[in-house]
PDB file of N, CA and C in Angstrom:
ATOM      1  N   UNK A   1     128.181 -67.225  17.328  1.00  0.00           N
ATOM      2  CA  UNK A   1     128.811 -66.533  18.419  1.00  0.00           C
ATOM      3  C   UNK A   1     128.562 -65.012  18.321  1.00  0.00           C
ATOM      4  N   UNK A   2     128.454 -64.935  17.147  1.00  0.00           N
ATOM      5  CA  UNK A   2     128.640 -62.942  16.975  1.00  0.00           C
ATOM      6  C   UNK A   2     127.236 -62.734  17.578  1.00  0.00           C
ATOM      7  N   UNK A   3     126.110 -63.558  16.806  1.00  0.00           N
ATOM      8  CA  UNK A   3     124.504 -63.151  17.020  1.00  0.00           C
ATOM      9  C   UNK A   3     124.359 -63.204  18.735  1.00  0.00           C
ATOM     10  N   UNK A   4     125.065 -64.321  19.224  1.00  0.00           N
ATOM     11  CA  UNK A   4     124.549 -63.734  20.929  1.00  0.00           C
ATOM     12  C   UNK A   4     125.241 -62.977  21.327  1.00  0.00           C
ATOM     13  N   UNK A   5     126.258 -62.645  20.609  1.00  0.00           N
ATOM     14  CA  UNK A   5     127.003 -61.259  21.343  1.00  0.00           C
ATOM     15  C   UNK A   5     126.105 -60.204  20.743  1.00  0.00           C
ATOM     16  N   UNK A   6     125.585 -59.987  19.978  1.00  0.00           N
ATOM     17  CA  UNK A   6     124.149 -58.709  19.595  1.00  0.00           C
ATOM     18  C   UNK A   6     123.360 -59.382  20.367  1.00  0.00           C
ATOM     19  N   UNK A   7     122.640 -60.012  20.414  1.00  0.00           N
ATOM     20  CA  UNK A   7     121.129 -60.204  21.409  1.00  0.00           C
ATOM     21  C   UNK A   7     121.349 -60.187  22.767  1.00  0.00           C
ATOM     22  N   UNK A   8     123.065 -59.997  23.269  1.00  0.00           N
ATOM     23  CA  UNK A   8     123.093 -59.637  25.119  1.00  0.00           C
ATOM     24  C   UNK A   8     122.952 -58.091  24.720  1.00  0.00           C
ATOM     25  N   UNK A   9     124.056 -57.439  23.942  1.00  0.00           N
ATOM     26  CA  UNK A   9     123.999 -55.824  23.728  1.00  0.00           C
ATOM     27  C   UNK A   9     123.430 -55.241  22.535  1.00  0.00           C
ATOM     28  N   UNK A  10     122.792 -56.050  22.327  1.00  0.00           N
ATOM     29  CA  UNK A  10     120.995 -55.205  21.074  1.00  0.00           C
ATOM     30  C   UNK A  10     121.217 -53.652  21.386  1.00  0.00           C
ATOM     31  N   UNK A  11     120.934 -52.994  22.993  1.00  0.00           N
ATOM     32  CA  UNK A  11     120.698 -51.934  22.804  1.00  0.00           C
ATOM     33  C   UNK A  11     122.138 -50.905  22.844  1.00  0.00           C
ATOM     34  N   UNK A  12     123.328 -51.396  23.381  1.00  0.00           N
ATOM     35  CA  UNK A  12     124.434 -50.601  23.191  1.00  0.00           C
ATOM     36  C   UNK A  12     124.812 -50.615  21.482  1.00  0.00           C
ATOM     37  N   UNK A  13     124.539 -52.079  21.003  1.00  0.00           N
ATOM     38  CA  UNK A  13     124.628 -51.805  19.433  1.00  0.00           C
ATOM     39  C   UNK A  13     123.953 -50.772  18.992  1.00  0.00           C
ATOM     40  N   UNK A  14     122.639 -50.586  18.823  1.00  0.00           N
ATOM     41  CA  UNK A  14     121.961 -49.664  18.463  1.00  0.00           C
ATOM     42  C   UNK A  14     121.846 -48.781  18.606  1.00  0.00           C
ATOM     43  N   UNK A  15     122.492 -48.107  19.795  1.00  0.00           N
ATOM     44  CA  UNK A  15     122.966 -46.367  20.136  1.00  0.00           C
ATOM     45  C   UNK A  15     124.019 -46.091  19.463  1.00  0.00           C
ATOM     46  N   UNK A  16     125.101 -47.446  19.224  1.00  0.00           N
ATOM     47  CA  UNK A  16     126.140 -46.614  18.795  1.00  0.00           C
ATOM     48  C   UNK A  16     126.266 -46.687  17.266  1.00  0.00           C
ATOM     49  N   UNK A  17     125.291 -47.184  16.475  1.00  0.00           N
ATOM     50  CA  UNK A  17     125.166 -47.538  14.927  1.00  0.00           C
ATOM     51  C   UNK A  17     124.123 -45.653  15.032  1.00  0.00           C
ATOM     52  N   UNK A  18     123.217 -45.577  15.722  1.00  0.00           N
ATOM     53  CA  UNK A  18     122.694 -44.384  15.694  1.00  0.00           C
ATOM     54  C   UNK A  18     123.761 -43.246  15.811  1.00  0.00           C
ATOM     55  N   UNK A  19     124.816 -43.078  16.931  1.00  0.00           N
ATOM     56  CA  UNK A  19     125.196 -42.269  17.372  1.00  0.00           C
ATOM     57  C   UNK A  19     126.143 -42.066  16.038  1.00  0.00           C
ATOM     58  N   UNK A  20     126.476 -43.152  15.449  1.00  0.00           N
ATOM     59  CA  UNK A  20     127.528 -43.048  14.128  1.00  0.00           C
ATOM     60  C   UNK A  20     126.769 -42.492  12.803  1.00  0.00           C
ATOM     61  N   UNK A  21     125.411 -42.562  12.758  1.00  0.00           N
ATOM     62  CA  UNK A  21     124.849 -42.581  11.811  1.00  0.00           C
ATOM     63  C   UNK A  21     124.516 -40.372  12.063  1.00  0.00           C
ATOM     64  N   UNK A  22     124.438 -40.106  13.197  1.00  0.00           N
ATOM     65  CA  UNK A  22     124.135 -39.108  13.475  1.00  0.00           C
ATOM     66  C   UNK A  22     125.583 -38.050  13.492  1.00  0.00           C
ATOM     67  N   UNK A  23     126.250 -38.450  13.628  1.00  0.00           N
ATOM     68  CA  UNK A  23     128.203 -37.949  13.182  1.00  0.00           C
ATOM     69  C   UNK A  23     128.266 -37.917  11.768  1.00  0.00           C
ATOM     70  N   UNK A  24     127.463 -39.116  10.784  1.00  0.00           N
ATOM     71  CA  UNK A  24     128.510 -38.980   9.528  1.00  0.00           C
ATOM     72  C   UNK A  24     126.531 -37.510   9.105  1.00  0.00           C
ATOM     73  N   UNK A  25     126.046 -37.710   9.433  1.00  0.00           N
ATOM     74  CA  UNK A  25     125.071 -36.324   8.994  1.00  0.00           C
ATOM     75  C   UNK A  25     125.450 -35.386   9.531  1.00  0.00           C
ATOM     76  N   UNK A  26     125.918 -34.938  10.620  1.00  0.00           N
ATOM     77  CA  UNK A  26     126.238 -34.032  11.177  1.00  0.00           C
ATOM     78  C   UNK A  26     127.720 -33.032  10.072  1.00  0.00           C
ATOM     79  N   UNK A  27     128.872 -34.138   9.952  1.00  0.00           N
ATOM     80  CA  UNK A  27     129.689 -33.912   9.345  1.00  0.00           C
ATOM     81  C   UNK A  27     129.471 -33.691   7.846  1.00  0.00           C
ATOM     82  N   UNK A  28     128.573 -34.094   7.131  1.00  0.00           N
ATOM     83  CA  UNK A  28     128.033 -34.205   5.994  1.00  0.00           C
ATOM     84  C   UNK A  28     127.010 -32.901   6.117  1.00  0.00           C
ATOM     85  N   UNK A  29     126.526 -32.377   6.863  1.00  0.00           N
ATOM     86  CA  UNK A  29     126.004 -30.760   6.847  1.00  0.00           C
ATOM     87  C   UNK A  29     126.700 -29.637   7.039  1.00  0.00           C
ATOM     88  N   UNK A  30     128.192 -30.307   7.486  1.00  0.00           N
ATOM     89  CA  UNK A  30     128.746 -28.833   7.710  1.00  0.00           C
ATOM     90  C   UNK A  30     129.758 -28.892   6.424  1.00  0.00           C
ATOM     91  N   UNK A  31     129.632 -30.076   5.229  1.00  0.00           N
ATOM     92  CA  UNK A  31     130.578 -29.725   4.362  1.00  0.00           C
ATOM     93  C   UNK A  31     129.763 -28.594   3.507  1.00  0.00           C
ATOM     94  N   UNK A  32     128.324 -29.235   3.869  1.00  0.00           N
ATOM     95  CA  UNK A  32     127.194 -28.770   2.316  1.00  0.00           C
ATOM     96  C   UNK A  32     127.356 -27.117   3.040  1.00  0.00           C
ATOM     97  N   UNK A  33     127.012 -26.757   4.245  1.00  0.00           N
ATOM     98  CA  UNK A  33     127.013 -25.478   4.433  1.00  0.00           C
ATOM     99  C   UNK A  33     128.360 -24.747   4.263  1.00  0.00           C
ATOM    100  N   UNK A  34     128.982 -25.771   4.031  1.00  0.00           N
ATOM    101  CA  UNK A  34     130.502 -24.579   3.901  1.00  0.00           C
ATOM    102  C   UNK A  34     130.402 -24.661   1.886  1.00  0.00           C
ATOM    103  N   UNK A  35     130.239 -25.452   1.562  1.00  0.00           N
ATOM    104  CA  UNK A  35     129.685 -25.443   0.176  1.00  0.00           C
ATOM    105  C   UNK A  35     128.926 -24.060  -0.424  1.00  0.00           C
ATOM    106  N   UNK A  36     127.735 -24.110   0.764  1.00  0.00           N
ATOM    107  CA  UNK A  36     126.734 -22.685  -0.044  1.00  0.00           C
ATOM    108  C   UNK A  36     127.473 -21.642   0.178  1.00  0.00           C
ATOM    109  N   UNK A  37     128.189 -21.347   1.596  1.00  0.00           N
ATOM    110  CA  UNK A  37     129.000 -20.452   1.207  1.00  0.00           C
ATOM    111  C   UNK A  37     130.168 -20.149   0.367  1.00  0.00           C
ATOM    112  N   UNK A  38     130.697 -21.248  -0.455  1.00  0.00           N
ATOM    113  CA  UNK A  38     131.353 -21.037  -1.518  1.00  0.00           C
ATOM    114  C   UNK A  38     130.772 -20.899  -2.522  1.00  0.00           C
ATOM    115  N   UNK A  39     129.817 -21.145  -2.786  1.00  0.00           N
ATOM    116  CA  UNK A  39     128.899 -20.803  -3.885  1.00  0.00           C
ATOM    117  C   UNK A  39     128.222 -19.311  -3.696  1.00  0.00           C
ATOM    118  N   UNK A  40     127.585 -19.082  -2.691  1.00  0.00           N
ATOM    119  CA  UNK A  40     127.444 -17.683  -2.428  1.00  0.00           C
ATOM    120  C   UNK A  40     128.225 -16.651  -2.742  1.00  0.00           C
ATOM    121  N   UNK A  41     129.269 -17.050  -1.948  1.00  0.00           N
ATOM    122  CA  UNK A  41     130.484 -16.421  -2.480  1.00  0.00           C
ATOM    123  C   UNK A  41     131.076 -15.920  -3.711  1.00  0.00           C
ATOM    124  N   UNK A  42     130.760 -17.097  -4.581  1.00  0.00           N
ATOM    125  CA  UNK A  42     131.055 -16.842  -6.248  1.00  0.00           C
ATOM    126  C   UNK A  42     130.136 -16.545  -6.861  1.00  0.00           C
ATOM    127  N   UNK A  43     128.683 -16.819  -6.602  1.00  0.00           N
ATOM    128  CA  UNK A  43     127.814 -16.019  -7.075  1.00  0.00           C
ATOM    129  C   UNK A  43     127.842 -14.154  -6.650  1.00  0.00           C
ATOM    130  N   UNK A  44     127.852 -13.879  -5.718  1.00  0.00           N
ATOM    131  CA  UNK A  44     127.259 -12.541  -5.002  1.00  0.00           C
ATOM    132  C   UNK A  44     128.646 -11.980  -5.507  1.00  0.00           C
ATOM    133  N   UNK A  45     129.647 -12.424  -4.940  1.00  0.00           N
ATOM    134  CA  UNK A  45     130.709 -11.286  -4.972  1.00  0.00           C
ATOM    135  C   UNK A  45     131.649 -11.528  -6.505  1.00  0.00           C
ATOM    136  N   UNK A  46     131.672 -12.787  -6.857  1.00  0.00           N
ATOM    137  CA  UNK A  46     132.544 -12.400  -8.156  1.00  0.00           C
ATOM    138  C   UNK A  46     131.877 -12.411  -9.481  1.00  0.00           C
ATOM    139  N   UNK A  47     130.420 -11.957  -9.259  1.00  0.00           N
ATOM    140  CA  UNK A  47     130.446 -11.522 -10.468  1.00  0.00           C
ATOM    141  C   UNK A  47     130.725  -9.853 -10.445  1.00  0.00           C
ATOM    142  N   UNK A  48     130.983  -9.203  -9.736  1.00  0.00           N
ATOM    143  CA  UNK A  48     132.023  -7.803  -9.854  1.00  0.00           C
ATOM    144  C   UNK A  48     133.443  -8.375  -9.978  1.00  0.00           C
ATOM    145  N   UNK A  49     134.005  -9.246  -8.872  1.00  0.00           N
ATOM    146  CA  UNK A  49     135.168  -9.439  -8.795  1.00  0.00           C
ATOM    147  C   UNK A  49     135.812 -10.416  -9.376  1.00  0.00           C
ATOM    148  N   UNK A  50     135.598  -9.897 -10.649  1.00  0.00           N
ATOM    149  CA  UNK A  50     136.446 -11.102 -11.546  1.00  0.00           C
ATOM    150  C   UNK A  50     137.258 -10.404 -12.528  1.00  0.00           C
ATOM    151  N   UNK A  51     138.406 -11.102 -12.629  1.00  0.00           N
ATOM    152  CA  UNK A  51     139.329 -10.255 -14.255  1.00  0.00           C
ATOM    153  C   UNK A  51     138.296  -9.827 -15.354  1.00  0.00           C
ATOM    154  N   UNK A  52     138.324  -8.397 -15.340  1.00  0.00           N
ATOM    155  CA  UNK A  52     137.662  -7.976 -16.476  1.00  0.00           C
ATOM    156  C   UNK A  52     136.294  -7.558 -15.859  1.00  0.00           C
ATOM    157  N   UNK A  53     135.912  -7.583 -14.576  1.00  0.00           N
ATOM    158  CA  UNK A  53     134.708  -7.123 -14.068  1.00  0.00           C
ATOM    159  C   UNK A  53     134.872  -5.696 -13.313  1.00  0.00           C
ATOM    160  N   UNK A  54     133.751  -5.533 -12.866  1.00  0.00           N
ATOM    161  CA  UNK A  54     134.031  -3.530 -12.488  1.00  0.00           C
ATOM    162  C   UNK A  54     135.098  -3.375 -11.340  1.00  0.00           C
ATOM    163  N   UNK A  55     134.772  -4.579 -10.728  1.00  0.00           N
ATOM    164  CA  UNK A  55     136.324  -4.334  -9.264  1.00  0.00           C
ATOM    165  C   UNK A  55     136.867  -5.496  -9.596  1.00  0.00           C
ATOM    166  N   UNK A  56     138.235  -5.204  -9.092  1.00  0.00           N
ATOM    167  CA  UNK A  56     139.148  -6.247  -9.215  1.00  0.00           C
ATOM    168  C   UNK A  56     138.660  -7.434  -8.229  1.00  0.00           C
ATOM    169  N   UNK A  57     139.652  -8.653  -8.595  1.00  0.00           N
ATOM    170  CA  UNK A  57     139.571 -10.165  -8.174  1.00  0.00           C
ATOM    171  C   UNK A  57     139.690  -9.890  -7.128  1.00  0.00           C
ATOM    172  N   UNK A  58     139.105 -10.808  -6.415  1.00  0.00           N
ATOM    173  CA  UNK A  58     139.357 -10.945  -4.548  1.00  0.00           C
ATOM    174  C   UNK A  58     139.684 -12.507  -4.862  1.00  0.00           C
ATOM    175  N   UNK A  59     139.907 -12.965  -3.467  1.00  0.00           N
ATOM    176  CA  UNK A  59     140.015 -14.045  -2.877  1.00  0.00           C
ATOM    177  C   UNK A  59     139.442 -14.165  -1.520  1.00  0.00           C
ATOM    178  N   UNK A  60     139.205 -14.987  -0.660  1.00  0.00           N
ATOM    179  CA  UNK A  60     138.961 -14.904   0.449  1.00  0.00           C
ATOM    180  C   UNK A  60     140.801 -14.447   1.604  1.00  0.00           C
ATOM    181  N   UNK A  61     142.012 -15.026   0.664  1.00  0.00           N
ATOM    182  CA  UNK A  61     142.901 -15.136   0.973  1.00  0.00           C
ATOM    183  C   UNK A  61     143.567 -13.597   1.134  1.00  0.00           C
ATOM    184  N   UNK A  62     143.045 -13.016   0.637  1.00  0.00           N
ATOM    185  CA  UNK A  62     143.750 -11.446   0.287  1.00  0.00           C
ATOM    186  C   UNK A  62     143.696 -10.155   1.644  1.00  0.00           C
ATOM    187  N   UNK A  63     142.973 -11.011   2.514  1.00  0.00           N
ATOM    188  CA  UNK A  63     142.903 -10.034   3.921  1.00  0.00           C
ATOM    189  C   UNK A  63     143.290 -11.505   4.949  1.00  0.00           C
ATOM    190  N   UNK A  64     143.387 -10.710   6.479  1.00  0.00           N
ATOM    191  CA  UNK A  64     143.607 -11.707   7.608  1.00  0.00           C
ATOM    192  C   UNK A  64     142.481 -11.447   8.113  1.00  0.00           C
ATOM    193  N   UNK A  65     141.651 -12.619   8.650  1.00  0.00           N
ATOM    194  CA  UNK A  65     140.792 -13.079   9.581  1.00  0.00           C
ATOM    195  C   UNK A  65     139.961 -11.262  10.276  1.00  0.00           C
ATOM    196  N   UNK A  66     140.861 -10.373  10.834  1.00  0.00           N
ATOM    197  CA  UNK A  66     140.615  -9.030  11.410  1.00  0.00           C
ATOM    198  C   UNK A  66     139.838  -8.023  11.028  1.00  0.00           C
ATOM    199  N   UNK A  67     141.015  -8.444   9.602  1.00  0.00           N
ATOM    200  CA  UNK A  67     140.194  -7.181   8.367  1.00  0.00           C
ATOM    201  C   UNK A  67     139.268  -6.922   8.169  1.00  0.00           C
ATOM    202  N   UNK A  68     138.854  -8.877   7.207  1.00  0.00           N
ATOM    203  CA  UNK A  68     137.513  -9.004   6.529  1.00  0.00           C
ATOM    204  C   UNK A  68     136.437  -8.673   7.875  1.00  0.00           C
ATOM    205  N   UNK A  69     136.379  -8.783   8.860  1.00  0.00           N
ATOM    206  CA  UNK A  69     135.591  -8.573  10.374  1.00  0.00           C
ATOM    207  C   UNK A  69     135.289  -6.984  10.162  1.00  0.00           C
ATOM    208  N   UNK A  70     136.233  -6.229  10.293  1.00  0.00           N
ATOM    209  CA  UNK A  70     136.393  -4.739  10.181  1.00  0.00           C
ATOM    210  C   UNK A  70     135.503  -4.118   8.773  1.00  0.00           C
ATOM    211  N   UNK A  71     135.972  -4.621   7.829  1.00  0.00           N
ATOM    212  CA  UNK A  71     135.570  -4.250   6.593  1.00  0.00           C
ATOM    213  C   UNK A  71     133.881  -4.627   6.693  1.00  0.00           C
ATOM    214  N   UNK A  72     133.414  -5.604   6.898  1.00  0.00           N
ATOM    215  CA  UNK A  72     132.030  -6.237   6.871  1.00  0.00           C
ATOM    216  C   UNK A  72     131.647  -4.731   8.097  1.00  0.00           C
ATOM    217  N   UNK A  73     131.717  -4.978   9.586  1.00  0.00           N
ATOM    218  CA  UNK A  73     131.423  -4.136  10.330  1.00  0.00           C
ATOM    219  C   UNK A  73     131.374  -2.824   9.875  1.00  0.00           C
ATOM    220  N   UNK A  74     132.217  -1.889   9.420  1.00  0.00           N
ATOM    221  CA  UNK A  74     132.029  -0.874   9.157  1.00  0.00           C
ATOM    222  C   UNK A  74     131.704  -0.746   7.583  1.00  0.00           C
ATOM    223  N   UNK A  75     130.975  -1.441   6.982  1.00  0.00           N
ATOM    224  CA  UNK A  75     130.418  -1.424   6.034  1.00  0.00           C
ATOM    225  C   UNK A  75     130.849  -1.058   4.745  1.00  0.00           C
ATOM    226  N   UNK A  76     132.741  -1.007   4.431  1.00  0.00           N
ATOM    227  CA  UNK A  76     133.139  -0.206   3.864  1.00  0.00           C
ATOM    228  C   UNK A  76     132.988  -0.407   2.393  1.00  0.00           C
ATOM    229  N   UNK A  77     131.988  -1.219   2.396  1.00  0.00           N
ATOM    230  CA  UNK A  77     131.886  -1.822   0.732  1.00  0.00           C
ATOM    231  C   UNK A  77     131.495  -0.724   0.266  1.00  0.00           C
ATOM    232  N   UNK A  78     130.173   0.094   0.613  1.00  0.00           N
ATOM    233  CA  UNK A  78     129.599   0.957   0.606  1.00  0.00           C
ATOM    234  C   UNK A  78     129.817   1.830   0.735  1.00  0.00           C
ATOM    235  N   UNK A  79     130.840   2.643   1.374  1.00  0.00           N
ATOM    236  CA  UNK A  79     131.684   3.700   2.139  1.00  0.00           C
ATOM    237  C   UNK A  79     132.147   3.993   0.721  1.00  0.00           C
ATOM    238  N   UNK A  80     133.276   3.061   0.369  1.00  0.00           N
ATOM    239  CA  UNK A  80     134.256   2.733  -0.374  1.00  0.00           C
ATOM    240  C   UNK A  80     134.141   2.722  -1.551  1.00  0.00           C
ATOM    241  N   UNK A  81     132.691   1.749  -2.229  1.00  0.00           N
ATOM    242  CA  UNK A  81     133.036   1.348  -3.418  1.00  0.00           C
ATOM    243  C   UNK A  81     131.401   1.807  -4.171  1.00  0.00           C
ATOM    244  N   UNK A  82     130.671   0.902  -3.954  1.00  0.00           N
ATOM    245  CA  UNK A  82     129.039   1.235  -3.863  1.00  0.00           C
ATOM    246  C   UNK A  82     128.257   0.753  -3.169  1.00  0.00           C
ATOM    247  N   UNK A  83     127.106   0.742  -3.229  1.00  0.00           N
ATOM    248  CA  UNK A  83     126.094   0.070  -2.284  1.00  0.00           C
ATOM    249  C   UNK A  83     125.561  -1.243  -2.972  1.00  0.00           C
ATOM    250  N   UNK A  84     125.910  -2.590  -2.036  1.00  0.00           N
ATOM    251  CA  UNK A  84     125.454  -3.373  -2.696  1.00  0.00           C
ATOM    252  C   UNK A  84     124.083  -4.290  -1.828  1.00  0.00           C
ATOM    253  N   UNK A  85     123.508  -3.158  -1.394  1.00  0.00           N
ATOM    254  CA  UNK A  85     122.412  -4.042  -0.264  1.00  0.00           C
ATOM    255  C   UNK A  85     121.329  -4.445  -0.979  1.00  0.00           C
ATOM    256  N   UNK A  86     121.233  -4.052  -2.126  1.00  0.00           N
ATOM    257  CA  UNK A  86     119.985  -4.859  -3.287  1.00  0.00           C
ATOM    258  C   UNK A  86     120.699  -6.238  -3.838  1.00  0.00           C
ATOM    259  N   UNK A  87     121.912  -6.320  -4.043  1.00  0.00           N
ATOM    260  CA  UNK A  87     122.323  -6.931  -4.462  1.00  0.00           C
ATOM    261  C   UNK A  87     122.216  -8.601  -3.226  1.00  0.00           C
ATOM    262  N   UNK A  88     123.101  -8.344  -2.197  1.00  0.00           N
ATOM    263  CA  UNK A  88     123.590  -9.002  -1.265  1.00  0.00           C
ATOM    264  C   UNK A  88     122.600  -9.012   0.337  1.00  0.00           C
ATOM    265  N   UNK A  89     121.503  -9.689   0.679  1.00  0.00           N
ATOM    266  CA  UNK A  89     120.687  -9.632   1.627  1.00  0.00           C
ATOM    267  C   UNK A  89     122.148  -9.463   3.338  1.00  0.00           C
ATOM    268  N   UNK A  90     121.718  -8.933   4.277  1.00  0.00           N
ATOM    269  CA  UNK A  90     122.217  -9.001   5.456  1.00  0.00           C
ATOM    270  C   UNK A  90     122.746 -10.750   6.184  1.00  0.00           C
ATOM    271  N   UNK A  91     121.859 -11.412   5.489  1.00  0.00           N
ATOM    272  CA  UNK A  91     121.790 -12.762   5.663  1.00  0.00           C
ATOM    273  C   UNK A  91     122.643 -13.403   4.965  1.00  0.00           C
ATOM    274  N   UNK A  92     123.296 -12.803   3.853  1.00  0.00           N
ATOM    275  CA  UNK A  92     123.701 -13.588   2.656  1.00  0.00           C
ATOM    276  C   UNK A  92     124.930 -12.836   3.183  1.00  0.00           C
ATOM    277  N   UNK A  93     125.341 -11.693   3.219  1.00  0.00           N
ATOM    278  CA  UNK A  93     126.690 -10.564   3.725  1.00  0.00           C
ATOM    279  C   UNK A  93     127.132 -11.405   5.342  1.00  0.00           C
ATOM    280  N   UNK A  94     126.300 -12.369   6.039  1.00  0.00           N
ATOM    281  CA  UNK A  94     126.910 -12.528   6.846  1.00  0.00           C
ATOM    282  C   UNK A  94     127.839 -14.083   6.940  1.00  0.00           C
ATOM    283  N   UNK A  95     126.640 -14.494   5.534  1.00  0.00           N
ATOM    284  CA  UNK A  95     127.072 -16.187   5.428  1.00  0.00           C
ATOM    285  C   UNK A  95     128.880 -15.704   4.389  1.00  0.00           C
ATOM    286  N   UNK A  96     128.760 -14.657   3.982  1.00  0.00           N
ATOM    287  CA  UNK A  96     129.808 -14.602   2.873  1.00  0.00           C
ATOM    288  C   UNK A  96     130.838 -14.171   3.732  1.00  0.00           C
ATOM    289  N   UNK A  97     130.564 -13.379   4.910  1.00  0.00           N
ATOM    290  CA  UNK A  97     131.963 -13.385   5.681  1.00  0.00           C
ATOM    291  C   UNK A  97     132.597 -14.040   6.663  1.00  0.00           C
ATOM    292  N   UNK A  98     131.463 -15.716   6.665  1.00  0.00           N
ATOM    293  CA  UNK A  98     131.923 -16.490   7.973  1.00  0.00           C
ATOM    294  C   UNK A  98     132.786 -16.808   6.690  1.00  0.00           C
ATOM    295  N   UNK A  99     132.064 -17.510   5.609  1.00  0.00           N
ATOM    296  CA  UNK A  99     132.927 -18.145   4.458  1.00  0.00           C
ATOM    297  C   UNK A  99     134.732 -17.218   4.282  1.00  0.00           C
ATOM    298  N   UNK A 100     134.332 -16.056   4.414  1.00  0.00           N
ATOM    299  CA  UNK A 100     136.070 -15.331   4.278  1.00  0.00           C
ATOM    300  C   UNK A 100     136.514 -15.343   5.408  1.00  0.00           C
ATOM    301  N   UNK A 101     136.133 -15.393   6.846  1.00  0.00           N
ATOM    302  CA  UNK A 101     136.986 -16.063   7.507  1.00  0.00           C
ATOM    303  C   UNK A 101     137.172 -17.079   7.842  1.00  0.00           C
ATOM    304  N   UNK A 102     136.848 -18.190   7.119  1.00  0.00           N
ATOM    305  CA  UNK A 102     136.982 -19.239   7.260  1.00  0.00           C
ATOM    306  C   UNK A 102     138.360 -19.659   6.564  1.00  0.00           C
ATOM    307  N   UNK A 103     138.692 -18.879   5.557  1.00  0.00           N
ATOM    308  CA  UNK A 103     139.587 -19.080   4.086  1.00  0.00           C
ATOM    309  C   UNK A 103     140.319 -17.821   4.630  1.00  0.00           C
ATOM    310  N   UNK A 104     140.682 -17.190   5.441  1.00  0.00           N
ATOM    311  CA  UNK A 104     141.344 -15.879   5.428  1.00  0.00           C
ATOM    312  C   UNK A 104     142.804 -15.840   5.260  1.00  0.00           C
ATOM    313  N   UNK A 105     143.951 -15.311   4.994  1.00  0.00           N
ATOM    314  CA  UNK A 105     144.947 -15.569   4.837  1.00  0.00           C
ATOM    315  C   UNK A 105     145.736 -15.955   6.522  1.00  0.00           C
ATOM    316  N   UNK A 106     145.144 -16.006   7.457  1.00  0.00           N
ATOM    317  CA  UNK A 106     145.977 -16.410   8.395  1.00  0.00           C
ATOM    318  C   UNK A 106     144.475 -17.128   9.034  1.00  0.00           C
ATOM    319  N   UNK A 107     143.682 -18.022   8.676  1.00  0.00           N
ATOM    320  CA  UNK A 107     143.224 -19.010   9.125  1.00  0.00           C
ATOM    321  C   UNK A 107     144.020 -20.124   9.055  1.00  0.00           C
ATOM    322  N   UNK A 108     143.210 -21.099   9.517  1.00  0.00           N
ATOM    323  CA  UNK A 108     143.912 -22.406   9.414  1.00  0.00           C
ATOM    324  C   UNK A 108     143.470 -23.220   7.876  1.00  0.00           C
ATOM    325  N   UNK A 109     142.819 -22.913   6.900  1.00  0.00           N
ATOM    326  CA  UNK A 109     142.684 -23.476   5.799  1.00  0.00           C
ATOM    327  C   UNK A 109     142.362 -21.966   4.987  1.00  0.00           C
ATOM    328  N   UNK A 110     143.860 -21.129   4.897  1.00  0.00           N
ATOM    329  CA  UNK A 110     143.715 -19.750   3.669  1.00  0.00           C
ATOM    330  C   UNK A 110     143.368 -20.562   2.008  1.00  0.00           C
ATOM    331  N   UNK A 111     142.643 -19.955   1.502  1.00  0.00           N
ATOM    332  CA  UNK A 111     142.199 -20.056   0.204  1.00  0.00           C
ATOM    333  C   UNK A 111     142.569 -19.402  -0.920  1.00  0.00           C
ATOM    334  N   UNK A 112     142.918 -19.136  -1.725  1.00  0.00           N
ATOM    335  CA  UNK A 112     142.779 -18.539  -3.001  1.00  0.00           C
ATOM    336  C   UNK A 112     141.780 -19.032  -3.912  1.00  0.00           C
ATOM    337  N   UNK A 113     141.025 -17.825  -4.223  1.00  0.00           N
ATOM    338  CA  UNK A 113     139.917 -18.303  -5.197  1.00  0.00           C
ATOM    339  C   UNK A 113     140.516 -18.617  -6.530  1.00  0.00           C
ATOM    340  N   UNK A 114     139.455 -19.601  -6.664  1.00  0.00           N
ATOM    341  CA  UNK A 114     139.667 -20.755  -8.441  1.00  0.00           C
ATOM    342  C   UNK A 114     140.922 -21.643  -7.701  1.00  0.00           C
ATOM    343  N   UNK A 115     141.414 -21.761  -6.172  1.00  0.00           N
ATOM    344  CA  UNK A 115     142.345 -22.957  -6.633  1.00  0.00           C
ATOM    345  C   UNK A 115     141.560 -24.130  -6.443  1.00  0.00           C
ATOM    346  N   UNK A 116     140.289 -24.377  -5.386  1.00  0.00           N
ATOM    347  CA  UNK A 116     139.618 -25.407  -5.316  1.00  0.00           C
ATOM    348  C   UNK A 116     137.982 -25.120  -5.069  1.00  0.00           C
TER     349      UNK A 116
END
């Protein structure tokens, strides 16, 4: 009974085994990319910002969503602290601040770094 119920809808089966197969990759790329930016993240920025490193600890949690926007925009790393454009590519400074607002203290999933 099941097999002629596949051989009338063969092809609605098969769009929607595709269409499922194309959701769990889809969802499965946006964990890995939120991944590199946590890794980015802990690579680029805490090796300054760690207990016992030249600037104090950050978190992504330690500003709101506005700030980290403001701070990236007006460049105040640099302003402020030093220049870290050898360090941190434009490409890499932009993946590290979707990652802090993603985690910001008034997003919808705030972070503190080292809790996960």
């Amino acid at each position: 009974m099941i097999s002629i119920f596949f051989k009338k809808h063969w092809v609605i089966c098969k769009i929607s085994c595709l269409c499922g197969l194309m959701l769990l990759f889809m969802l499965n790329n946006i964990s890995i990319q939120s991944a590199d930016k946590k890794s980015l993240f802990k690579n680029k920025c805490c090796s300054c910002h760690k207990n016992g490193g030249e600037a104090m600890a950050i978190s992504p949690s330690i500003n709101a969503i506005k700030q980290w926007k403001r701070f990236f925009k007006k460049n105040k790393h640099k302003r402020k602290y030093k220049d870290i454009s050898a360090i941190v590519s434009k490409e890499e400074s932009d993946e590290i601040l979707s990652y802090l607002i993603l985690h910001a203290a008034d997003s919808k999933k705030p972070q503190a770094f080292g809790l996960r």
